[in-house]
C-alpha atoms as a PDB file:
ATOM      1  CA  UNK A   1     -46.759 -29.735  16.096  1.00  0.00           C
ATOM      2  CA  UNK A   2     -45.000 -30.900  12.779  1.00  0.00           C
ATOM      3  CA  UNK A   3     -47.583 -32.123  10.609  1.00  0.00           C
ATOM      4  CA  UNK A   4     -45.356 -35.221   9.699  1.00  0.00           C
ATOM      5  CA  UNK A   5     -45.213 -36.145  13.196  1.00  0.00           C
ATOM      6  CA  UNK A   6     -49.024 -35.532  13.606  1.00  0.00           C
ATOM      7  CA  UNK A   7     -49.366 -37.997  10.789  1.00  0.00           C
ATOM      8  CA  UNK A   8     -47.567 -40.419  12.405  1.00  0.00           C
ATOM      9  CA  UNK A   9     -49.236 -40.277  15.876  1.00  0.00           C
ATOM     10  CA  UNK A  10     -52.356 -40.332  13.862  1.00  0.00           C
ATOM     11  CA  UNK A  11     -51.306 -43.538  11.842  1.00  0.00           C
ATOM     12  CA  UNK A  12     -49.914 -45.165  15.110  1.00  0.00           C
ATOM     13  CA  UNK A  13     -53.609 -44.255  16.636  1.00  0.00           C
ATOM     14  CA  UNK A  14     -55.635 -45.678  14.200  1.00  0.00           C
ATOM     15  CA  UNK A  15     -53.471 -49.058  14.098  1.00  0.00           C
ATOM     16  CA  UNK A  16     -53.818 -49.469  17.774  1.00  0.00           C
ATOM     17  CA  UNK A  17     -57.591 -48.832  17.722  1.00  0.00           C
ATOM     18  CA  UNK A  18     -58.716 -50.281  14.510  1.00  0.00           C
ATOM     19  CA  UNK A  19     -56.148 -52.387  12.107  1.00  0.00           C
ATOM     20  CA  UNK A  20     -53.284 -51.756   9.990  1.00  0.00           C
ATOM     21  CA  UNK A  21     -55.867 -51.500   6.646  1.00  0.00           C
ATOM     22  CA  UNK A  22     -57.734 -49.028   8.375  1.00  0.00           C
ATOM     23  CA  UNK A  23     -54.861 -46.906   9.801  1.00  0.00           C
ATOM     24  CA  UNK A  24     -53.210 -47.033   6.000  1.00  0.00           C
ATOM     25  CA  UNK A  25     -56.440 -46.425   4.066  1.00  0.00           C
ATOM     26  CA  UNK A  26     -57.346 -43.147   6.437  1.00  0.00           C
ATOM     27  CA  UNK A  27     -53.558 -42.016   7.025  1.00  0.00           C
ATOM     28  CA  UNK A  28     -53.178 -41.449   3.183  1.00  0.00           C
ATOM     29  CA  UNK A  29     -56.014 -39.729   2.461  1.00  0.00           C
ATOM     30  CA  UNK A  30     -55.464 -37.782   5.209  1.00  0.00           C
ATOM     31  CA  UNK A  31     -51.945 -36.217   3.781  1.00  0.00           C
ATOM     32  CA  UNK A  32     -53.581 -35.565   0.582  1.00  0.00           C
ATOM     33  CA  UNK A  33     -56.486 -34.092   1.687  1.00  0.00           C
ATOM     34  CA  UNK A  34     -54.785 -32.011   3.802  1.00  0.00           C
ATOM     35  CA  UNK A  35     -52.455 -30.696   0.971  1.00  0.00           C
ATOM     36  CA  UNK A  36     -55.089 -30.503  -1.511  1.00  0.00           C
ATOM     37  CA  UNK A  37     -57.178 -28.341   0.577  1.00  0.00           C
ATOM     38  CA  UNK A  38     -54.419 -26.782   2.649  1.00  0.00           C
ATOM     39  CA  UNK A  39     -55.501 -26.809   6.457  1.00  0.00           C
ATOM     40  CA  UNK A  40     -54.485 -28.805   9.064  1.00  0.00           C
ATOM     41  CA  UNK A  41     -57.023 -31.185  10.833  1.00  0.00           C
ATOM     42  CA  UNK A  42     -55.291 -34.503  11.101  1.00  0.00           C
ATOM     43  CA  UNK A  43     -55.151 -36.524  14.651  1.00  0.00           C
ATOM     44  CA  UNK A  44     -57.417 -37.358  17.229  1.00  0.00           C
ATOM     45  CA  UNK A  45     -57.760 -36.261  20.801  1.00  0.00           C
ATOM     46  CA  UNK A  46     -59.520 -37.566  23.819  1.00  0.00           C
ATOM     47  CA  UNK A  47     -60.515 -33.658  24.409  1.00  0.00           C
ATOM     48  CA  UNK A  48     -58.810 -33.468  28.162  1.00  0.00           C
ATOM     49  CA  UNK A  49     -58.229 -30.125  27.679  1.00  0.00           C
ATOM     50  CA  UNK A  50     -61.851 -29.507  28.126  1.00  0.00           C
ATOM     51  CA  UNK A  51     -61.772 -31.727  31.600  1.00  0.00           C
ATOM     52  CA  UNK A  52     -58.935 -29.249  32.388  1.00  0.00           C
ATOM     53  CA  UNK A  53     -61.421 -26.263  32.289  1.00  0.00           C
ATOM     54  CA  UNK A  54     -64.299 -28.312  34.224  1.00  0.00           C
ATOM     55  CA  UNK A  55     -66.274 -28.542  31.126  1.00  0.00           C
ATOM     56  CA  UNK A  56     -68.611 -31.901  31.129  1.00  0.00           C
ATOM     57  CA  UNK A  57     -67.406 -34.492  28.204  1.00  0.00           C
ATOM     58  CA  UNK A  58     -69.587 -37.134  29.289  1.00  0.00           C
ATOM     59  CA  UNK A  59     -71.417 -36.971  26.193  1.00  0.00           C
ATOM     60  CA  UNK A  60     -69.001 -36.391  23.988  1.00  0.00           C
ATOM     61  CA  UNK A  61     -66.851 -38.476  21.603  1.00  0.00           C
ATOM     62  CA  UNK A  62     -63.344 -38.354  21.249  1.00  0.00           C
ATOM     63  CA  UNK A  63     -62.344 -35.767  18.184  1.00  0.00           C
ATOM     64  CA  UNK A  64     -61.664 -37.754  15.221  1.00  0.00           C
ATOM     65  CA  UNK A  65     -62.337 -36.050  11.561  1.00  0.00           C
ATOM     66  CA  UNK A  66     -64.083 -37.535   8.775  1.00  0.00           C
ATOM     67  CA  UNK A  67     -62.221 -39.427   6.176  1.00  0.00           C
ATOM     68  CA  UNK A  68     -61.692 -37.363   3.056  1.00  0.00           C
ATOM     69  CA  UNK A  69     -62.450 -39.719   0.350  1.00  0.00           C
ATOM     70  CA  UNK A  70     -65.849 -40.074   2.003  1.00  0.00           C
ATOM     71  CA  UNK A  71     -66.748 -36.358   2.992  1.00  0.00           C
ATOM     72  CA  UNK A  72     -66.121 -35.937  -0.964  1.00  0.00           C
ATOM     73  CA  UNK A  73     -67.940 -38.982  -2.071  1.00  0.00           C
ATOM     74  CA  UNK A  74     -71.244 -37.995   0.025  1.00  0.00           C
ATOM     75  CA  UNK A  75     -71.239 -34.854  -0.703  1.00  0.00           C
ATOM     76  CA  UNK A  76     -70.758 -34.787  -4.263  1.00  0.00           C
ATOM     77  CA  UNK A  77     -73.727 -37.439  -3.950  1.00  0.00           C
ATOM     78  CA  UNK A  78     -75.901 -34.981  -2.336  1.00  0.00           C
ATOM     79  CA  UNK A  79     -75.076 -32.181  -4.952  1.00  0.00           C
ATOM     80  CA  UNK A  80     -73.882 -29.903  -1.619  1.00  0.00           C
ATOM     81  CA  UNK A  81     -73.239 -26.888  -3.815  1.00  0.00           C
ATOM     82  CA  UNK A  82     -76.932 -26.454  -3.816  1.00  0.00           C
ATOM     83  CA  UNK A  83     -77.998 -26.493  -0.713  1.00  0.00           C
ATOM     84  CA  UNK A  84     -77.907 -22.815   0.984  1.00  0.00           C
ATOM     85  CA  UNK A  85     -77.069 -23.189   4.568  1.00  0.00           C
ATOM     86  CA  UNK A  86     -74.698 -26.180   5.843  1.00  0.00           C
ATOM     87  CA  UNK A  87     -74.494 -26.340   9.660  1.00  0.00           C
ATOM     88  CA  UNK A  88     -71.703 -28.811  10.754  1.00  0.00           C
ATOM     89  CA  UNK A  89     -73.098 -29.695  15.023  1.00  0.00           C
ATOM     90  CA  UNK A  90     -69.646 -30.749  16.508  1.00  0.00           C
ATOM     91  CA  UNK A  91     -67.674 -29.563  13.606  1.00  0.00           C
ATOM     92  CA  UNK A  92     -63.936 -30.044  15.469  1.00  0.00           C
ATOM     93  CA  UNK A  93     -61.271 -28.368  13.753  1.00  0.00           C
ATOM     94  CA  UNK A  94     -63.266 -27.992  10.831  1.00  0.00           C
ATOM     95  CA  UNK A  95     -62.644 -30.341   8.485  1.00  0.00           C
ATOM     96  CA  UNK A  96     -65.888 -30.720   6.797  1.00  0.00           C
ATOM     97  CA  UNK A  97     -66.565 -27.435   6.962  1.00  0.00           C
ATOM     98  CA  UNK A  98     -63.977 -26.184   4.652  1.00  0.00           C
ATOM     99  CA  UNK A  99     -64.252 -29.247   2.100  1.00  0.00           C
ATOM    100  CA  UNK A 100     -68.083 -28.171   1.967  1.00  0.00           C
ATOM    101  CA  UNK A 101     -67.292 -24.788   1.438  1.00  0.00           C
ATOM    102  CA  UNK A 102     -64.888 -25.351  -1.393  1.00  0.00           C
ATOM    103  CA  UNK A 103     -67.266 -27.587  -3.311  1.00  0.00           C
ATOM    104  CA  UNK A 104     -69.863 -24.826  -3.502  1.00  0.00           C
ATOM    105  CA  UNK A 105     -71.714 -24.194  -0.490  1.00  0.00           C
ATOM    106  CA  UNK A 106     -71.977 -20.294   0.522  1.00  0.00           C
ATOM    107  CA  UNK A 107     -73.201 -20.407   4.161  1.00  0.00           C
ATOM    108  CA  UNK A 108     -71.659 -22.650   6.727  1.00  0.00           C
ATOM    109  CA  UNK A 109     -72.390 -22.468  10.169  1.00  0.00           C
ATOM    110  CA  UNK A 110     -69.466 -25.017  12.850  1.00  0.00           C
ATOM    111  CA  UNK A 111     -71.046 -25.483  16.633  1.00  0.00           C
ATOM    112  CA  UNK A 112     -68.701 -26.833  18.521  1.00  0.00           C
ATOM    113  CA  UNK A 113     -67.749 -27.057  22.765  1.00  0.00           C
ATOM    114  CA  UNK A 114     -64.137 -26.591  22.582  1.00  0.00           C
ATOM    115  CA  UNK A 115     -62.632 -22.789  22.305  1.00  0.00           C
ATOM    116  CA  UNK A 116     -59.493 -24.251  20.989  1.00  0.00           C
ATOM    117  CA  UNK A 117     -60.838 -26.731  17.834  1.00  0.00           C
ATOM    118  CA  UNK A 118     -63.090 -23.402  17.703  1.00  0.00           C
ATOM    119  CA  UNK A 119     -60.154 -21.197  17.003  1.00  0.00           C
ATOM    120  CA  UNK A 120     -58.427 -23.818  14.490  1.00  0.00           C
ATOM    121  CA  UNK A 121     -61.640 -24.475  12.564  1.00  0.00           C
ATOM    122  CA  UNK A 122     -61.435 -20.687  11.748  1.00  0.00           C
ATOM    123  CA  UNK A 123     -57.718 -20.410  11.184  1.00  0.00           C
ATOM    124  CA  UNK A 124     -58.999 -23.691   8.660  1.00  0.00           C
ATOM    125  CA  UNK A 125     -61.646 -21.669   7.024  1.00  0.00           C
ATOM    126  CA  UNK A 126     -59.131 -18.680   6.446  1.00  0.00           C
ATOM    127  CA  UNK A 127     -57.150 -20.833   4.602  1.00  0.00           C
ATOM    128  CA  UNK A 128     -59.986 -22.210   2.380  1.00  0.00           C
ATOM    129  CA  UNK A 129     -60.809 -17.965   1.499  1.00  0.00           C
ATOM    130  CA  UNK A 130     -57.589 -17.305   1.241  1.00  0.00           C
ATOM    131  CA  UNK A 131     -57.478 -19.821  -2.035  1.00  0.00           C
ATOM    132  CA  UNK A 132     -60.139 -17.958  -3.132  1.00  0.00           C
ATOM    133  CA  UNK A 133     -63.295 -19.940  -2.508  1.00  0.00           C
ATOM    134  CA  UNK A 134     -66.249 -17.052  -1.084  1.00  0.00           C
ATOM    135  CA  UNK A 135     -68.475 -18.168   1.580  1.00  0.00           C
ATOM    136  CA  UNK A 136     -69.597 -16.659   4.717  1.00  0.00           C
ATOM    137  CA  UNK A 137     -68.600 -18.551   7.629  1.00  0.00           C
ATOM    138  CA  UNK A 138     -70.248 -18.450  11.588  1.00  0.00           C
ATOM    139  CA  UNK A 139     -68.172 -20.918  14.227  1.00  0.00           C
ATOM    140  CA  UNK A 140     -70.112 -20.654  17.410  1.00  0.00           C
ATOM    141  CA  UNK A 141     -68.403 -22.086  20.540  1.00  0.00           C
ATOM    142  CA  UNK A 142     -71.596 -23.621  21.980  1.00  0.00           C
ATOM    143  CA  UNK A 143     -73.310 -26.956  23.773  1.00  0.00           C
ATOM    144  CA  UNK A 144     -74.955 -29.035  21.034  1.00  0.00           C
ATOM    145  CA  UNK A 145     -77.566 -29.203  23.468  1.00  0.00           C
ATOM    146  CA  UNK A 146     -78.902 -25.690  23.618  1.00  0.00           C
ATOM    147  CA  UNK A 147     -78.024 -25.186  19.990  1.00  0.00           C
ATOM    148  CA  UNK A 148     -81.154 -23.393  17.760  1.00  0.00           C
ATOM    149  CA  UNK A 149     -81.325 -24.395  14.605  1.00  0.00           C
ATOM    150  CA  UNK A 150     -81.759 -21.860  11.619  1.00  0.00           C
ATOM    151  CA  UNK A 151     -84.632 -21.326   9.536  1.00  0.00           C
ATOM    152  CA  UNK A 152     -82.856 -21.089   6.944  1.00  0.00           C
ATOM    153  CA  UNK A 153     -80.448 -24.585   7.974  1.00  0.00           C
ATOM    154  CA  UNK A 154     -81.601 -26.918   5.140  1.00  0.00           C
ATOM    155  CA  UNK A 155     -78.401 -29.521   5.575  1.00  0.00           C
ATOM    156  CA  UNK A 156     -76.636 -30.760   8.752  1.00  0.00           C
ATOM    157  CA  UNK A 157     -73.664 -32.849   8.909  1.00  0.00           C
ATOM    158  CA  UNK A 158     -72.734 -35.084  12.199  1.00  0.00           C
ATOM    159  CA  UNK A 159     -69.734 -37.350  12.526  1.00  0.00           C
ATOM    160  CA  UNK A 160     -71.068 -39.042  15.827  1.00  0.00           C
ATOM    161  CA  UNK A 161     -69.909 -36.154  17.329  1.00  0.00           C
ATOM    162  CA  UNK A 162     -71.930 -37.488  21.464  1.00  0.00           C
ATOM    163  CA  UNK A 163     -73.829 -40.192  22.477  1.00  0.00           C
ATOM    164  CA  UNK A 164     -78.092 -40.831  22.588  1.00  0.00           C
ATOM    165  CA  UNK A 165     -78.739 -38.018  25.224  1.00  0.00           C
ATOM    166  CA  UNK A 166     -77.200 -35.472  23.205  1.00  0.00           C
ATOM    167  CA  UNK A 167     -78.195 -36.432  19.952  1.00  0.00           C
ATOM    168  CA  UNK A 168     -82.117 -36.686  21.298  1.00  0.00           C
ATOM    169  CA  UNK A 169     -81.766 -32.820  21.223  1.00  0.00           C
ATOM    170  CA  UNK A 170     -80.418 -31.831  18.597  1.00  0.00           C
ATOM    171  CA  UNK A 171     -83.139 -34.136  16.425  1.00  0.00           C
ATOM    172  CA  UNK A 172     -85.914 -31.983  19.024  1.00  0.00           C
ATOM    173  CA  UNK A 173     -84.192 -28.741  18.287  1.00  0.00           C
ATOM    174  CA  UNK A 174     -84.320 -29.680  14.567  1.00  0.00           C
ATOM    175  CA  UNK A 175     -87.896 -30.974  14.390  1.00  0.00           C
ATOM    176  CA  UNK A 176     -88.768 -27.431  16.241  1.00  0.00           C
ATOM    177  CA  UNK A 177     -86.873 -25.683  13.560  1.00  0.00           C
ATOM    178  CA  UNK A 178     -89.277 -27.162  10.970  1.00  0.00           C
ATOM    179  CA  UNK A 179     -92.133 -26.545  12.951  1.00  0.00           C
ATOM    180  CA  UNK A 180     -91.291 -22.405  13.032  1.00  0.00           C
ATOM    181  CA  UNK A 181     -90.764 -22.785   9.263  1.00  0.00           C
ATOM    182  CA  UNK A 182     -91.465 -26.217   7.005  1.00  0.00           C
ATOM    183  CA  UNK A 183     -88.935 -27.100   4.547  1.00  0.00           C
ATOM    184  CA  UNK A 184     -86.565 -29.895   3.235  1.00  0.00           C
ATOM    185  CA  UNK A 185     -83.749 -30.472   5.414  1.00  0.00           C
ATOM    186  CA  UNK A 186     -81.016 -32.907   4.576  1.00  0.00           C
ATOM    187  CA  UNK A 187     -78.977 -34.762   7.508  1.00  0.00           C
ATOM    188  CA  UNK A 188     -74.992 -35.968   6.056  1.00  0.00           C
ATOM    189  CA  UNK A 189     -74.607 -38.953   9.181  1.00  0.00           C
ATOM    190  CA  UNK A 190     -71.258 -40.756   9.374  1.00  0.00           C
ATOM    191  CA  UNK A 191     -70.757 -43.469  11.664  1.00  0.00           C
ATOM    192  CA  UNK A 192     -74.905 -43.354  12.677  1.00  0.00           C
ATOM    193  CA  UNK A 193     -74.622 -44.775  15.738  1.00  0.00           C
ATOM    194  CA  UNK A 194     -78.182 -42.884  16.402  1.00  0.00           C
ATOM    195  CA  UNK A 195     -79.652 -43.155  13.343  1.00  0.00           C
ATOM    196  CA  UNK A 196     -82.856 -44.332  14.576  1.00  0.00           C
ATOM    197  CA  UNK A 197     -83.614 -41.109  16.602  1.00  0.00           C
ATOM    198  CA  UNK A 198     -83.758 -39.278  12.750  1.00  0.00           C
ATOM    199  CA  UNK A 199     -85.896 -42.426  11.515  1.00  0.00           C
ATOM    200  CA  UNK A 200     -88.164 -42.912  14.446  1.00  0.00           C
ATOM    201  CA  UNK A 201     -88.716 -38.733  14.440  1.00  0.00           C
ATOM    202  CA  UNK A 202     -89.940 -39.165  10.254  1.00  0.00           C
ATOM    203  CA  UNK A 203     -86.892 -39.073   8.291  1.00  0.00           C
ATOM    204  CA  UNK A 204     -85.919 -41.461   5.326  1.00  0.00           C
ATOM    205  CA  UNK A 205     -82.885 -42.654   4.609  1.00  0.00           C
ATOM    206  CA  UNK A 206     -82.520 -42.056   0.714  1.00  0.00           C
ATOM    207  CA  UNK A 207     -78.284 -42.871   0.953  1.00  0.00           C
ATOM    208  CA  UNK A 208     -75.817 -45.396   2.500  1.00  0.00           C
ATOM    209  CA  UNK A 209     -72.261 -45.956   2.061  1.00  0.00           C
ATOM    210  CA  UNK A 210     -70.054 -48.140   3.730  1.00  0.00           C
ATOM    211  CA  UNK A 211     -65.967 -48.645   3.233  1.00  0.00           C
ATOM    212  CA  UNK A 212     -63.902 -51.210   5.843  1.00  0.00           C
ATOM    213  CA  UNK A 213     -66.439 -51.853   8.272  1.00  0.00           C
ATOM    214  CA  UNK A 214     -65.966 -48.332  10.143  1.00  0.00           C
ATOM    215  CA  UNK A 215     -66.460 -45.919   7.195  1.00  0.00           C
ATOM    216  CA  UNK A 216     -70.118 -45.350   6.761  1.00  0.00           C
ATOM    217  CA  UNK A 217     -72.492 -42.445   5.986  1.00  0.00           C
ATOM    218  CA  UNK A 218     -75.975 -42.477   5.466  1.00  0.00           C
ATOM    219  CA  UNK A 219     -78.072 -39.434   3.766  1.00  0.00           C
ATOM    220  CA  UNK A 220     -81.632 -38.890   5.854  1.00  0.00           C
ATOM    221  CA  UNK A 221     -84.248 -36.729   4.370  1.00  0.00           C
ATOM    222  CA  UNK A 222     -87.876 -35.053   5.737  1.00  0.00           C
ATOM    223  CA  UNK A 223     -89.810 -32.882   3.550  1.00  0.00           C
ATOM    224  CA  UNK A 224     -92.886 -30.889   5.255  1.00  0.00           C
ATOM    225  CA  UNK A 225     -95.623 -32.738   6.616  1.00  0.00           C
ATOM    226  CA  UNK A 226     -94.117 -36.011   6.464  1.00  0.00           C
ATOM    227  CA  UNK A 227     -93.981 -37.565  10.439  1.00  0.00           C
ATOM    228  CA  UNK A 228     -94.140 -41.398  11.047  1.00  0.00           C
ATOM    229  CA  UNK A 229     -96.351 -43.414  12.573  1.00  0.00           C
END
């Protein structure tokens, strides 16, 4: 598709879902974020061609990538250059992925239940090396669900990527990770629908930013040994 006409289906998206301050504010840092970086990620999609292949979206939220402005505002927050391993759960067609890797980080690790965004987020990532940024890079076409969580994982990023059912596993599958191997871990949350699943489970929230109403991300933090309650 012609990126100025995925632009403008974007724009028109965001209008009819949200409002015309939203749709401008997101629209335009979308066309320089996608030049600056030089992939293509723009537009959302209501992933039927997963329903096509009998795949179950129940869970799942439509695709929609994180704003630029606030991938880069978190993340320079956060320092992400030093953190070793960034695993993006529901990473689309990469978008965070490849900003992360081009502000420093050297591991990153997209899980994600579409083959298609699967293929895109690494045509995205080639682009990102091909600039000349070095990272190692592992896109795994899997369920969220079943998803194992490195020992080495120290920072996840999740842009409300399913609903409470979904997300209840991951934060198990992450709290089992620490158990095999204690350690800081650092969650990146934007629109945290489920936030209280990472609070009630012993995680503080050390971060919050908000933009428009609909632009926020919160930073959640556990060191080892810490559990509520």
């Amino acid at each position: 598709m012609n990126q100025w006409l995925a632009y403008t289906r974007y724009f028109f998206y965001l209008l009819w879902n949200w409002n015309l301050r939203i749709a401008w504010h997101i629209i335009g840092r979308d066309i320089a974020g996608e030049k600056k970086y030089g992939i293509k990620t723009t537009g959302a999609d209501e992933l039927r061609h997963l329903e096509i292949l009998d795949i179950d979206i129940t869970h799942s939220t439509i695709y929609m990538p994180a704003s630029y402005d606030l991938l880069e505002t978190v993340f320079a927050k956060i320092n992400i250059s030093s953190f070793k391993h960034f695993v993006d759960i529901g990473c689309g067609k990469g978008r965070a992925l490849c900003v992360a890797a081009a502000m420093g980080v050297k591991k990153v690790t997209g899980v994600e239940l579409s083959k298609q965004f699967c293929k895109i987020t690494e045509a995205n990532l080639g682009s990102i090396k091909q600039q000349g940024y070095q990272f190692n890079a592992d896109i795994k076409n899997n369920d969220a669900f079943y998803f194992e969580i490195g020992e080495d994982v120290d920072l996840i990023f999740l842009f409300n990527p399913f609903d409470e059912i979904i997300m209840s596993a991951v934060v198990e599958n992450i709290e089992i990770s620490l158990r095999k191997k204690g350690r800081p871990i650092t969650i990146v949350y934007l629109n945290p629908i489920q936030k209280y699943l990472f609070l009630d489970a012993g995680f503080t929230e050390s971060y919050q930013c908000k933009r428009l109403h609909y632009l926020e991300a919160v930073v959640l933090l556990k060191s080892p040994g810490k559990r509520q309650g």
